[in-house]
N, C-alpha and C. Protein backbone atom coordinates (compact mmCIF):
# COMPACT_ATOMS: atom_id res chain seq x y z
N UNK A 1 -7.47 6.02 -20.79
CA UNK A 1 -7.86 7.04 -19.85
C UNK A 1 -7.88 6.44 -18.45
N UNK A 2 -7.11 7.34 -17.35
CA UNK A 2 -7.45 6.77 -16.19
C UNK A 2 -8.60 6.11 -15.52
N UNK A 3 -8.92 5.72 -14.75
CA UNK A 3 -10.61 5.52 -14.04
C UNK A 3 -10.99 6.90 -13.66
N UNK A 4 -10.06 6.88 -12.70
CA UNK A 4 -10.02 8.19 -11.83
C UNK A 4 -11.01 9.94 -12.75
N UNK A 5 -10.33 9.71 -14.11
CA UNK A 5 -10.27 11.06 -15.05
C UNK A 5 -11.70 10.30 -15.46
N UNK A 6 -12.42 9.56 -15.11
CA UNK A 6 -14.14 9.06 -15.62
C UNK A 6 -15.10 9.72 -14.95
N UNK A 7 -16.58 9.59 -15.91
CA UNK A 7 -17.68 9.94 -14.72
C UNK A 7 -18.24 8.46 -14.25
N UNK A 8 -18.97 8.15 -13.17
CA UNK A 8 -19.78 7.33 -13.11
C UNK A 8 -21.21 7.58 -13.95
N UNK A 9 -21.79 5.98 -14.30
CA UNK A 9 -23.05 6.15 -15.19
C UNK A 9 -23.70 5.61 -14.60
N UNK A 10 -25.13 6.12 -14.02
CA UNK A 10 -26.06 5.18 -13.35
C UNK A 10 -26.36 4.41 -14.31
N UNK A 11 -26.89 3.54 -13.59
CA UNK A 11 -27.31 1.69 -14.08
C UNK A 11 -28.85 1.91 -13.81
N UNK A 12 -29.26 1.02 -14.52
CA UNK A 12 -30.91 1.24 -14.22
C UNK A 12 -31.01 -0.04 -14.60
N UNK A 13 -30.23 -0.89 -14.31
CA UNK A 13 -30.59 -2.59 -14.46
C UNK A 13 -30.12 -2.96 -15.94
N UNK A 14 -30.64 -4.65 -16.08
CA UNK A 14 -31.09 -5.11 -17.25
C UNK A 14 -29.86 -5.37 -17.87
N UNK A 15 -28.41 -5.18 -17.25
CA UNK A 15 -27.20 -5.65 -17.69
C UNK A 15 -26.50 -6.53 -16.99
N UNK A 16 -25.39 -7.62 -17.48
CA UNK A 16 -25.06 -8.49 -16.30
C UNK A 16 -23.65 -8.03 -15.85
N UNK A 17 -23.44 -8.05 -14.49
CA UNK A 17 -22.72 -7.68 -13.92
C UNK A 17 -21.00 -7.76 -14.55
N UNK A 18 -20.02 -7.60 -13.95
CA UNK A 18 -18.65 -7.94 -14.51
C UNK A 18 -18.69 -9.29 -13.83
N UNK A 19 -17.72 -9.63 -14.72
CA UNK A 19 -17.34 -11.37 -14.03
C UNK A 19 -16.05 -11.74 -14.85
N UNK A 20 -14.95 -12.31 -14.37
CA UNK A 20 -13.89 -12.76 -14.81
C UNK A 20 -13.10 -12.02 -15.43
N UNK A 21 -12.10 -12.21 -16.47
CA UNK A 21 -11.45 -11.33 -17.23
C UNK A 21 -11.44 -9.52 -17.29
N UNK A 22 -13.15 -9.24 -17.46
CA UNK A 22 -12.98 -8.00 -17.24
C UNK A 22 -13.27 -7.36 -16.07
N UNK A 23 -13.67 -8.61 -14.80
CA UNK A 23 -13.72 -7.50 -13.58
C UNK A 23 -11.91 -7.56 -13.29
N UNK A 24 -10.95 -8.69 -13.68
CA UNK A 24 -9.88 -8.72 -13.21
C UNK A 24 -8.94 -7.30 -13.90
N UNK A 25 -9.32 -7.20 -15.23
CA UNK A 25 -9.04 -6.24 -15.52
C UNK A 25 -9.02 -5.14 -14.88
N UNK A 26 -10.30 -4.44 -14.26
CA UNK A 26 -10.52 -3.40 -13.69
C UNK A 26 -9.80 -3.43 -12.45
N UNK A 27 -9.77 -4.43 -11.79
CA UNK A 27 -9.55 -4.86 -10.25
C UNK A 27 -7.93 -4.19 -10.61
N UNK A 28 -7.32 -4.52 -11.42
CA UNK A 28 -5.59 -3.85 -12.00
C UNK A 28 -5.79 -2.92 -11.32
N UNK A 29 -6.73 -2.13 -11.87
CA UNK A 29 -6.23 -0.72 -11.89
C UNK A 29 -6.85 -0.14 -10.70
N UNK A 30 -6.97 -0.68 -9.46
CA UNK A 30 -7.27 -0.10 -8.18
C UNK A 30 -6.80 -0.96 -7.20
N UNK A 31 -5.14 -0.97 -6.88
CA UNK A 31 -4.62 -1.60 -6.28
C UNK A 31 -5.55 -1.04 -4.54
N UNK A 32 -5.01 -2.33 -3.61
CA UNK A 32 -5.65 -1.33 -2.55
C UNK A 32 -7.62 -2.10 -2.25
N UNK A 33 -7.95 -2.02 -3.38
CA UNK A 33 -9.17 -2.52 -3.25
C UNK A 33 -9.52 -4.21 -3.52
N UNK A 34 -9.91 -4.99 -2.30
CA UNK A 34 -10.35 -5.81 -2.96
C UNK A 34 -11.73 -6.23 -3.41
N UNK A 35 -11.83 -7.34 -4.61
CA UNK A 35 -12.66 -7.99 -4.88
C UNK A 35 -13.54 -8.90 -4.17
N UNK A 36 -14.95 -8.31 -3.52
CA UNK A 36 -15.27 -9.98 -2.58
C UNK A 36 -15.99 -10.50 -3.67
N UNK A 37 -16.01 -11.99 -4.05
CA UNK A 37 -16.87 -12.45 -4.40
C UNK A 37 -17.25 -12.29 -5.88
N UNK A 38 -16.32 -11.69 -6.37
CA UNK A 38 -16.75 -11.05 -7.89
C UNK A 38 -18.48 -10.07 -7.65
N UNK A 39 -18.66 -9.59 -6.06
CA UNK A 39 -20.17 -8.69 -6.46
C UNK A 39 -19.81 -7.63 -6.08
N UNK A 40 -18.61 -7.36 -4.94
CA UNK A 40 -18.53 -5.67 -4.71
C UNK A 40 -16.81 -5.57 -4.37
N UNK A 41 -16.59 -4.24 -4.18
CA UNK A 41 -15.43 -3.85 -3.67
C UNK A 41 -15.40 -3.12 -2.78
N UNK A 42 -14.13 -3.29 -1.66
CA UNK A 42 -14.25 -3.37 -0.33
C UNK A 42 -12.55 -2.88 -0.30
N UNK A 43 -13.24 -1.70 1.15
CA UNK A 43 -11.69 -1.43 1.20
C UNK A 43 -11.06 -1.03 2.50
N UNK A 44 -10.56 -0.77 3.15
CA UNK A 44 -10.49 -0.09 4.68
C UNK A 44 -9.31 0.65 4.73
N UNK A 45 -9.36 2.23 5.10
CA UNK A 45 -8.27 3.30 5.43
C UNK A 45 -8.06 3.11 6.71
N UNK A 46 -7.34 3.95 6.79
CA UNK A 46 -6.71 4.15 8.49
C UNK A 46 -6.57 5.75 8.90
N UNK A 47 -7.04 6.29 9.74
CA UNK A 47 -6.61 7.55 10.05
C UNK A 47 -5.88 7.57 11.62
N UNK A 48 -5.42 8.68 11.90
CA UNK A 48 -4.68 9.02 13.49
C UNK A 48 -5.70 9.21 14.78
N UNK A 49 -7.20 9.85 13.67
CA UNK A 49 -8.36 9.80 14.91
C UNK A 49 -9.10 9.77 14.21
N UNK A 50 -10.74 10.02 15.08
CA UNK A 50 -11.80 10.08 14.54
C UNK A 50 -12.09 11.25 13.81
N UNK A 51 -11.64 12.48 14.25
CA UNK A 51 -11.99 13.61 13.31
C UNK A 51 -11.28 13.65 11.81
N UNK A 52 -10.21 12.98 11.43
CA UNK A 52 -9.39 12.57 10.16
C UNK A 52 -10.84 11.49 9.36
N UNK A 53 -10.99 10.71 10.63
CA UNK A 53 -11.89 9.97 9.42
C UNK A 53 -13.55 9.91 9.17
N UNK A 54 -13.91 11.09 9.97
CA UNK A 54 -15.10 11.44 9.70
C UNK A 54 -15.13 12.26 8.16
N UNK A 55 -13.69 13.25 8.25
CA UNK A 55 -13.77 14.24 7.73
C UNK A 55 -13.58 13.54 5.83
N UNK A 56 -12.60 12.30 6.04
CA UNK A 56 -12.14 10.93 4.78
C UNK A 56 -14.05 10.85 4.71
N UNK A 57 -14.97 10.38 5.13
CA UNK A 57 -16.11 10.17 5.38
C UNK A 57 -17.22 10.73 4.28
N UNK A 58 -16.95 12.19 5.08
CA UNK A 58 -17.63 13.34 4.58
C UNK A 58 -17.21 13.91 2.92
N UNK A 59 -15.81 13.70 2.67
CA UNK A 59 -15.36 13.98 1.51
C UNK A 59 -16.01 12.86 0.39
N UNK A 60 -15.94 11.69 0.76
CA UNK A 60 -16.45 10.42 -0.16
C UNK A 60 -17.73 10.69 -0.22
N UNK A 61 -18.51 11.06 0.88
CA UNK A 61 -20.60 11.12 0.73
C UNK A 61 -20.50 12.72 -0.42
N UNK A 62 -19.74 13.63 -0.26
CA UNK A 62 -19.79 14.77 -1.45
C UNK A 62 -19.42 13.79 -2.90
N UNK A 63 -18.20 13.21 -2.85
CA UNK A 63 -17.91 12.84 -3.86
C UNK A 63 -19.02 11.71 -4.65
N UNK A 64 -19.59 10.81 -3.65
CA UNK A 64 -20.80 10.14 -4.12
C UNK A 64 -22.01 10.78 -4.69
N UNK A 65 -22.35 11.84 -3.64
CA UNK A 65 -23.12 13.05 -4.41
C UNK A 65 -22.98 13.37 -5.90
N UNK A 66 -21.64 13.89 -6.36
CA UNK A 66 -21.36 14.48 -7.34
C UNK A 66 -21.67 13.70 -8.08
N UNK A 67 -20.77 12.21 -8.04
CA UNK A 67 -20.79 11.38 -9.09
C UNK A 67 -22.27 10.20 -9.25
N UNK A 68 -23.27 10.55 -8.15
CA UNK A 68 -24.88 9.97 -8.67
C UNK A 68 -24.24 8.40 -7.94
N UNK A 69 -23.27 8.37 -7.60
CA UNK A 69 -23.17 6.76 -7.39
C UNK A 69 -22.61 6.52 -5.78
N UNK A 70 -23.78 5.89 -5.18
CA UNK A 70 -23.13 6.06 -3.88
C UNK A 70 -22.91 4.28 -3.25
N UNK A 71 -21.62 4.67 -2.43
CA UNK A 71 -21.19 3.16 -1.56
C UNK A 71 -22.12 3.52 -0.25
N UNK A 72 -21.84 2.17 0.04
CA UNK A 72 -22.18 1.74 1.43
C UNK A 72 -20.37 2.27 2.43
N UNK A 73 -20.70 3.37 3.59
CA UNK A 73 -19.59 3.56 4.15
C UNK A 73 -19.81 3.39 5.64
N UNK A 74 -18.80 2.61 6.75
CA UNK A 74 -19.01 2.53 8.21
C UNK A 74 -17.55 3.08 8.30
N UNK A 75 -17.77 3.36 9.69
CA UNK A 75 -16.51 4.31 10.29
C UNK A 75 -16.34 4.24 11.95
N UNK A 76 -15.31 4.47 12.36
CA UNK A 76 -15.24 5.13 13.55
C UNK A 76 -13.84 5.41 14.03
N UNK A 77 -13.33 4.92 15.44
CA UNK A 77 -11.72 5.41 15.91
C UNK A 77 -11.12 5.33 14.76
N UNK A 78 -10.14 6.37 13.72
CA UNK A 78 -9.02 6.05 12.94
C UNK A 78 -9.01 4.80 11.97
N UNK A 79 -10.59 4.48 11.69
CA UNK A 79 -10.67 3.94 10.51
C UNK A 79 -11.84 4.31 9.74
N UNK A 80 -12.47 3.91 8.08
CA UNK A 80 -13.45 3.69 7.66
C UNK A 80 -13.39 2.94 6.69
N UNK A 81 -14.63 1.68 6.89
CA UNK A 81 -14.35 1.09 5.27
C UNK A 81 -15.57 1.03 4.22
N UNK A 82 -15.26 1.19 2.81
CA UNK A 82 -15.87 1.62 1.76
C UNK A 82 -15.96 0.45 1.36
N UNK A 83 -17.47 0.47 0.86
CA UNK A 83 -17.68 -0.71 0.21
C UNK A 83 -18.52 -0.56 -1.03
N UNK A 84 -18.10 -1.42 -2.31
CA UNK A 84 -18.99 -0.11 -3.05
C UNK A 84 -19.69 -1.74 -4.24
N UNK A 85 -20.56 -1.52 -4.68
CA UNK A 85 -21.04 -2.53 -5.94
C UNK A 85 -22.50 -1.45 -6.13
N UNK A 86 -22.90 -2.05 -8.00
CA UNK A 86 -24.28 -1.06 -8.03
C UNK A 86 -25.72 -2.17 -7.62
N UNK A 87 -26.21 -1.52 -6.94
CA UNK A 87 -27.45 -2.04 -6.20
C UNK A 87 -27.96 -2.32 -7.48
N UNK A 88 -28.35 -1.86 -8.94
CA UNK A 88 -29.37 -2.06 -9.06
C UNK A 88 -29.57 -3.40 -9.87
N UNK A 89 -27.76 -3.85 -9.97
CA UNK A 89 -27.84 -5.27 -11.03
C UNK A 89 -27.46 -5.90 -9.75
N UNK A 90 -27.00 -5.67 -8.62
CA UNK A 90 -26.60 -6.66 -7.32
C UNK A 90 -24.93 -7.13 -7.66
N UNK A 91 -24.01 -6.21 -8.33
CA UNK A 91 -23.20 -6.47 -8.43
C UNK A 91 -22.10 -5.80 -9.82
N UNK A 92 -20.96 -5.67 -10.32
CA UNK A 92 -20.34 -4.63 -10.38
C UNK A 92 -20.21 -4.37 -11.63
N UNK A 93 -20.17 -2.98 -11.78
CA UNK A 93 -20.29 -2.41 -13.32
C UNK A 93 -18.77 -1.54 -13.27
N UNK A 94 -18.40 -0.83 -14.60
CA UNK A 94 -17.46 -0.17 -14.30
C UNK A 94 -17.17 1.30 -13.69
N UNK A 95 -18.64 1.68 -13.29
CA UNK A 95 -18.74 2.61 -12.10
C UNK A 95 -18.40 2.77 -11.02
N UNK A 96 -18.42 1.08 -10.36
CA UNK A 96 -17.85 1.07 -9.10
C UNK A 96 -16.89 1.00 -9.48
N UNK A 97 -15.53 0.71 -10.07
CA UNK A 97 -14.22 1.02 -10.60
C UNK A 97 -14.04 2.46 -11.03
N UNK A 98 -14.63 2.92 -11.45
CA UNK A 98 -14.56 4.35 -11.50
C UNK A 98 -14.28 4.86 -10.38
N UNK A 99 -15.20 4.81 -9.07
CA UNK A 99 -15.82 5.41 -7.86
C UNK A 99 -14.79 5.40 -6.94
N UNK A 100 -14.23 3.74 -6.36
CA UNK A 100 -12.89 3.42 -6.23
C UNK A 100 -11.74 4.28 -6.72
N UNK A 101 -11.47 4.63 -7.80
CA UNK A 101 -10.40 5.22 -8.34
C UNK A 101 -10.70 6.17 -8.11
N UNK A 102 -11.80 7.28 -7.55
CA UNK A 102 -11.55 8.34 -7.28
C UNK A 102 -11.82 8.88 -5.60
N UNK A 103 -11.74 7.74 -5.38
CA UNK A 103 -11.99 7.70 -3.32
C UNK A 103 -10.52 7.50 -3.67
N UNK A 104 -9.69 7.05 -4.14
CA UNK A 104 -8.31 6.76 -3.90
C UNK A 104 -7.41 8.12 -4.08
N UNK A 105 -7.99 8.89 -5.18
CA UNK A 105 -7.74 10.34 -5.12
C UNK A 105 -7.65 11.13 -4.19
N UNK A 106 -8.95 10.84 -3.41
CA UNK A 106 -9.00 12.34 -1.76
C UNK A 106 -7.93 12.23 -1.23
């Protein structure tokens, strides 16, 4: 199944993060995004102005909404970058691979 075609699952701790093999795995399947550090994923668009990427912005904070799982997002002239890992283990589950794969969608 795609990522993309997933829901995100909140985390409520008490699991250990991805590391090696299967964060590389995941990392496959969201070209575009990288890995810092094996704790989050990080990414930066480009738009023509600021109203393109407020609006890239506004679509990802709904889509975080929907899916219970929200990134850290900064923005301004014709860019924004997404940065996403789950706060509550301090680092990445396959939600934020999920989340990624569907910011890559809008």
């Amino acid at each position: 199944m795609d990522l993309a075609d997933k829901t995100c699952v909140p985390c409520r701790g008490g699991v250990p993060p991805l590391a090696g093999r299967d964060l590389k795995g995941l990392a496959r399947q969201v070209p575009g995004w990288e890995v810092v550090g094996e704790h989050h994923l990080k990414r930066e668009f480009r738009f023509r102005n600021f109203r393109e990427a407020l609006a890239f912005v506004n679509r990802v904070g709904a889509l975080a909404e929907e899916q219970g799982h929200h990134p850290d997002v900064s923005f301004g002239w014709g860019r924004a970058e997404v940065v996403i890992f789950t706060h509550a283990i301090d680092g990445l589950t396959e939600s934020d691979f999920i989340l990624a794969a569907k910011i890559d969608r809008l």
